[in-house]
C-alpha atoms as a PDB file:
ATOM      1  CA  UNK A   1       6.728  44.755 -95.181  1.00  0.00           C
ATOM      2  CA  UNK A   2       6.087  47.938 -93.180  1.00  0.00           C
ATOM      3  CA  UNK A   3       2.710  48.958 -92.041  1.00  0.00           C
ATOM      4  CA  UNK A   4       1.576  51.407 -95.027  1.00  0.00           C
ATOM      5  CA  UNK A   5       2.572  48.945 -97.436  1.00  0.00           C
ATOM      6  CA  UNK A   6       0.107  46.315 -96.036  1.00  0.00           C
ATOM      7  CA  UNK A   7      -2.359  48.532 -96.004  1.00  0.00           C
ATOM      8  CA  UNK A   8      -1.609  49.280 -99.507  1.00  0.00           C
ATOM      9  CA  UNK A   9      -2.100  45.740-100.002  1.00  0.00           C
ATOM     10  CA  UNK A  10      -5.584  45.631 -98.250  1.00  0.00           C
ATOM     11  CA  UNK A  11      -6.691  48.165-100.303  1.00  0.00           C
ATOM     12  CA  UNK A  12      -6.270  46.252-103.230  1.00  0.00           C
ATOM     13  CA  UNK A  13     -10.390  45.034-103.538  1.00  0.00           C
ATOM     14  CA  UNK A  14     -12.331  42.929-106.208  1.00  0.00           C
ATOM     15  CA  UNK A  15     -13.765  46.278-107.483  1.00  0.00           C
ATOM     16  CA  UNK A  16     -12.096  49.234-108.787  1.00  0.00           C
ATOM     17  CA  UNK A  17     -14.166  51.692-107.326  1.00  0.00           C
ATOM     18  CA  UNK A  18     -13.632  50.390-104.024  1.00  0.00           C
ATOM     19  CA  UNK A  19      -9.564  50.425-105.348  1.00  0.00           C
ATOM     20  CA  UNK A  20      -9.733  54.262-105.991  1.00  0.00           C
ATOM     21  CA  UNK A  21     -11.724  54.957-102.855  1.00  0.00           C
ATOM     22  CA  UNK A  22      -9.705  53.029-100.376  1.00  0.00           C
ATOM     23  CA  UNK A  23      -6.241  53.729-102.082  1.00  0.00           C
ATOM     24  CA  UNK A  24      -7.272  57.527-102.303  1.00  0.00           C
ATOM     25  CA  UNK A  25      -7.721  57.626 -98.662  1.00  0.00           C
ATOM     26  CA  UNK A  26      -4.794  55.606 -97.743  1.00  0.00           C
ATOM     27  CA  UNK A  27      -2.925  58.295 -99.787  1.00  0.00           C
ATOM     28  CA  UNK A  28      -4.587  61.449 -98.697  1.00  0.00           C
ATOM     29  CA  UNK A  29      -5.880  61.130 -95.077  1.00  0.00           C
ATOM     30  CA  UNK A  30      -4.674  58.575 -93.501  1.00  0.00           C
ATOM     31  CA  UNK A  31      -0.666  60.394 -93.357  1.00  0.00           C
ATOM     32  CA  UNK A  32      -2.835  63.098 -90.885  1.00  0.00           C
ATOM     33  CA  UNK A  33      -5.290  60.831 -89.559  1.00  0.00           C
ATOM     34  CA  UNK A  34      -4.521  60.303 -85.306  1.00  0.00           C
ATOM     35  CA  UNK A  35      -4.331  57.184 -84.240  1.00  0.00           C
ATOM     36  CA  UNK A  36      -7.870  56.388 -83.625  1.00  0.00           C
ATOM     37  CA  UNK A  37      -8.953  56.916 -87.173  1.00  0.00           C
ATOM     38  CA  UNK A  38      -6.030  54.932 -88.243  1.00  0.00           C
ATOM     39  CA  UNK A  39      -7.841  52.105 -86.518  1.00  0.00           C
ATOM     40  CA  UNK A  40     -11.026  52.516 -87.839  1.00  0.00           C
ATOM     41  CA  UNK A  41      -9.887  52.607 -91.381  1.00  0.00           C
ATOM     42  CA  UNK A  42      -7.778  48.972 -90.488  1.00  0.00           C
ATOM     43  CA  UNK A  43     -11.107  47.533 -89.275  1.00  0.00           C
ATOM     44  CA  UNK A  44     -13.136  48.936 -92.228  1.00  0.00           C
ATOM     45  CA  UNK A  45     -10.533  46.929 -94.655  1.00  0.00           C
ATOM     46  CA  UNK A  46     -11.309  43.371 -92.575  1.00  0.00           C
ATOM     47  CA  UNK A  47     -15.054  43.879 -94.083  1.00  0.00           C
ATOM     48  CA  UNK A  48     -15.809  41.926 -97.402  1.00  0.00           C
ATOM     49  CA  UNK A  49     -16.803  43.861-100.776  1.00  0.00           C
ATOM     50  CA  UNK A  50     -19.379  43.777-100.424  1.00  0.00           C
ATOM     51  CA  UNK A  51     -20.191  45.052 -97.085  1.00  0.00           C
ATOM     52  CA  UNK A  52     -18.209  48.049 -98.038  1.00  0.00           C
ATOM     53  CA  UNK A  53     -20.095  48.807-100.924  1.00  0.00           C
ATOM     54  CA  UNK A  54     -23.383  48.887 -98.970  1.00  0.00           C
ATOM     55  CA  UNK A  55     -22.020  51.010 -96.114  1.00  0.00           C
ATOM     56  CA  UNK A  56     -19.625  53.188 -98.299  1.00  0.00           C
ATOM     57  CA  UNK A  57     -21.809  56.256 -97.434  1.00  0.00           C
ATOM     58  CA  UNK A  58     -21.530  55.595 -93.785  1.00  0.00           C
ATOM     59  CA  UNK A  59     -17.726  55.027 -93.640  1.00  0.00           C
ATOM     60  CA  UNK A  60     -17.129  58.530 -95.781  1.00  0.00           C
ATOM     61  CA  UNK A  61     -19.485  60.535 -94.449  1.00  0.00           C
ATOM     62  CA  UNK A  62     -17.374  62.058 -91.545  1.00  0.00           C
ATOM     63  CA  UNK A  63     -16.903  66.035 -92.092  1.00  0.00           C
ATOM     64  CA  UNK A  64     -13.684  66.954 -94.129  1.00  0.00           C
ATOM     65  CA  UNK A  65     -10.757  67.767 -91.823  1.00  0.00           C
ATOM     66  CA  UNK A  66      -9.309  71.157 -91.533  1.00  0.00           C
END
């Protein structure tokens, strides 16, 4: 399995809102995202559902890239 497809995997969350959020990121940012960001977003997906749904507006809230 290669890397994008795990993360694919990992995306995959008890809620669907969480789904659309991570999977829409996966799919839109992370292809540009350098290789710092990329590890951010892998340690964001070792947090529960919970934790993510409390500190959703803190993960998301960096500025849109150009």
């Amino acid at each position: 399995m290669d890397e994008l497809a795990k993360l694919r995997w990992q995306c995959r969350r008890g809620s669907k809102e969480l789904d659309l959020l991570l999977i829409h990121y996966l799919e839109t940012r992370y292809p540009i995202a350098d290789k710092e960001e990329k590890a951010r977003f892998a340690e964001i997906l070792k947090l529960d559902d919970a934790e993510l749904m409390m500190q959703r507006d803190v993960y998301w809230s960096c500025p849109p890239q150009k």
